[in-house]
Protein backbone atom coordinates (compact mmCIF):
# COMPACT_ATOMS: atom_id res chain seq x y z
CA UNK A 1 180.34 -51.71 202.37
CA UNK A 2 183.16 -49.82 203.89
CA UNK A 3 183.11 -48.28 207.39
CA UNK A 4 183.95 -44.17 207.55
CA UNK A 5 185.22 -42.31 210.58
CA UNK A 6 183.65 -38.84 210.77
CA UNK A 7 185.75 -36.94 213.17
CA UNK A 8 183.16 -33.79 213.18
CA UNK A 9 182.47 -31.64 216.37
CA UNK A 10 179.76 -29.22 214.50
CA UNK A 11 176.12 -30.97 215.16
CA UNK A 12 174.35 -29.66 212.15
CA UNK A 13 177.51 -30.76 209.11
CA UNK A 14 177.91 -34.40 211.23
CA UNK A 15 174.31 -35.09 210.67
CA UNK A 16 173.69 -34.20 206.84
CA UNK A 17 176.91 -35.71 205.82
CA UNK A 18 176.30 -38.86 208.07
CA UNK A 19 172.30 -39.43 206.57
CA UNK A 20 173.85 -38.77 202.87
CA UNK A 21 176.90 -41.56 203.95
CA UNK A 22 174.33 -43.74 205.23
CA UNK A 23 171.87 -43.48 202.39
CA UNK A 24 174.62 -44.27 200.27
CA UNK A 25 175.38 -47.70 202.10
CA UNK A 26 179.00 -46.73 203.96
CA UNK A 27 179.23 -48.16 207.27
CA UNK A 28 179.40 -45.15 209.97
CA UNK A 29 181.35 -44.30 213.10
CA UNK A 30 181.17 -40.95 214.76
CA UNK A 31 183.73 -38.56 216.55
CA UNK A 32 183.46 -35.11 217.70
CA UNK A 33 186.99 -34.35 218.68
CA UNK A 34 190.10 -35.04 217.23
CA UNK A 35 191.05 -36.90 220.81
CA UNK A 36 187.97 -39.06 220.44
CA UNK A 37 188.66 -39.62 216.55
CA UNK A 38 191.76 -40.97 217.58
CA UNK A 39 190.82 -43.61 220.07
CA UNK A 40 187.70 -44.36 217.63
CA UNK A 41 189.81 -45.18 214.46
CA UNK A 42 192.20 -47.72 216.56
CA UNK A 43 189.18 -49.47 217.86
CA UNK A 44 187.05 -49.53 214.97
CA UNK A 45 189.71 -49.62 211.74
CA UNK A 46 187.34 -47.65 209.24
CA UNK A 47 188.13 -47.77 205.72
CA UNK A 48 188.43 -43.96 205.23
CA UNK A 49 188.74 -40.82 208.02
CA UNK A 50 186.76 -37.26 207.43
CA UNK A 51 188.50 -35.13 209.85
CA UNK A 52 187.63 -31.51 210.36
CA UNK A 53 190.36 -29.97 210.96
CA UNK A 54 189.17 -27.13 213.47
CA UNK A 55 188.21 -29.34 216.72
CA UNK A 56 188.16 -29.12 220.20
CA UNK A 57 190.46 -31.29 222.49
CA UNK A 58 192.98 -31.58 219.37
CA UNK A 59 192.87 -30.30 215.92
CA UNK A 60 191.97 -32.38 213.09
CA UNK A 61 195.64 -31.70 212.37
CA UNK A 62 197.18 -33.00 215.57
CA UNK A 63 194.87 -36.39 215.30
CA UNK A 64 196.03 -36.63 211.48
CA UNK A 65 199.47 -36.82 212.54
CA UNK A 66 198.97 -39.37 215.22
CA UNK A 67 197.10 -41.43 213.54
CA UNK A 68 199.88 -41.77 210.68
CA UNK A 69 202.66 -41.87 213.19
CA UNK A 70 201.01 -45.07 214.32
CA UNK A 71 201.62 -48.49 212.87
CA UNK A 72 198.32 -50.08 212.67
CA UNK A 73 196.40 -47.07 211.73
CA UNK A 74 198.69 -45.16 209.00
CA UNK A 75 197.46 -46.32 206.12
CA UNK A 76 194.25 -45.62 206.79
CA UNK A 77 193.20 -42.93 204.47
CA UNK A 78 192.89 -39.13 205.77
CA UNK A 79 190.34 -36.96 203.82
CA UNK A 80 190.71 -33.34 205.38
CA UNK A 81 187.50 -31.30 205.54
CA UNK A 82 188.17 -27.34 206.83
CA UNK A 83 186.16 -24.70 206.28
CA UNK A 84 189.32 -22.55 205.98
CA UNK A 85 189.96 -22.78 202.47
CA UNK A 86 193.16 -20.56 202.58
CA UNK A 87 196.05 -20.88 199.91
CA UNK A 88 198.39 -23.60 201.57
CA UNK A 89 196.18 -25.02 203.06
CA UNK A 90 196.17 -28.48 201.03
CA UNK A 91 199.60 -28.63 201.86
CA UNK A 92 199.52 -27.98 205.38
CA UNK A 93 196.58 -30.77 205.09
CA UNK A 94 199.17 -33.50 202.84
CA UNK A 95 201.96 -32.14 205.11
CA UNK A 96 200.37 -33.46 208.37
CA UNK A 97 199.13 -36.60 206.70
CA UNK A 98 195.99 -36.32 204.98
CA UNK A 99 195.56 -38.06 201.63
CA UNK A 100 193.26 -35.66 200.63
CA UNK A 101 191.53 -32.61 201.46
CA UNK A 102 188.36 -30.89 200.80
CA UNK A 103 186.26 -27.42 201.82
CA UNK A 104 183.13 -26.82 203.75
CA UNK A 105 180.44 -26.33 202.75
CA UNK A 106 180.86 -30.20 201.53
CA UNK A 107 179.97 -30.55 197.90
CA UNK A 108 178.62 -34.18 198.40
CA UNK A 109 179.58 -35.75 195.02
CA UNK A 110 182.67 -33.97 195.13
CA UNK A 111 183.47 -35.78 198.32
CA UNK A 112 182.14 -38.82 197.48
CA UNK A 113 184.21 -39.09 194.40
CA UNK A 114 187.34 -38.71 196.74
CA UNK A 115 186.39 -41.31 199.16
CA UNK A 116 185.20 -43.98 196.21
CA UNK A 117 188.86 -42.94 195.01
CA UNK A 118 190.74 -43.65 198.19
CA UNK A 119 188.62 -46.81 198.92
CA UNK A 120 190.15 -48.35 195.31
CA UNK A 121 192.11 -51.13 196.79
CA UNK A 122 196.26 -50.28 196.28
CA UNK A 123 197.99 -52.53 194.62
C-alpha cells in the first residue's frame, strides 16, 4: 500500500487522521514541523505529503517549496491541509507547490478521494 507523510504539528488532527490512514491500509510516516517534514520525505520517499500549512520551525508553505525545488523529491505529490480557508488560498497553496489542497476540519472521504486521485500512477 502506499506510504503518506503527515507533516502535522497539532496532536489531536495527527492522531485521528493517522488511525483513519492506517485503518485504511496506507503506510504512515509522521512529522510535526515543516523542518522535520522535510528531512522525513527525503529519507523515507512517501507516495503522497499532507502538509499543514501553519507549522512551527517552517510553514507548511516554506517545506512545500523545498521539497519541489528538490530533484529527488518534486514529484512527490503535495496535498495542502490549512485551517485558513481564505479566498486565494488554493492558489497561494498550487503557487508554492502543492498539487492539491484541502480545509480543516478534514472531511475524511473528501481527502481520501484526493489522495486515491494523486496516487493514480501518471502516465
Amino acid at each position: 500500500m502506499a506510504k503518506i507523510l503527515l507533516v502535522e504539528d497539532n496532536e489531536m488532527n495527527r492522531d485521528m487522521l493517522s488511525r483513519r490512514l492506517l485503518r485504511r491500509g496506507y503506510e504512515l510516516v509522521i512529522a510535526v514541523d515543516g523542518a522535520e517534514g522535510v528531512a522525513v520525505a527525503q529519507a523515507e520517499m512517501p507516495d503522497v505529503v499532507l502538509m499543514d500549512m501553519s507549522l512551527p520551525v517552517m510553514d507548511g508553505w516554506e517545506a512545500t517549496r523545498k521539497l519541489k525545488a528538490e530533484e529527488a523529491t518534486r514529484g512527490i505529490p503535495v496535498i495542502a491541509l490549512t485551517a485558513h480557508a481564505m479566498s486565494g488560498d488554493r492558489d497561494k497553496a498550487i503557487e508554492a507547490g502543492c498539487d492539491d489542497y484541502d480545509t480543516k476540519p478534514v472531511e475524511f472521504d473528501r481527502l481520501l478521494a484526493k489522495i486515491e486521485a494523486l496516487l493514480v500512477p501518471r502516465t
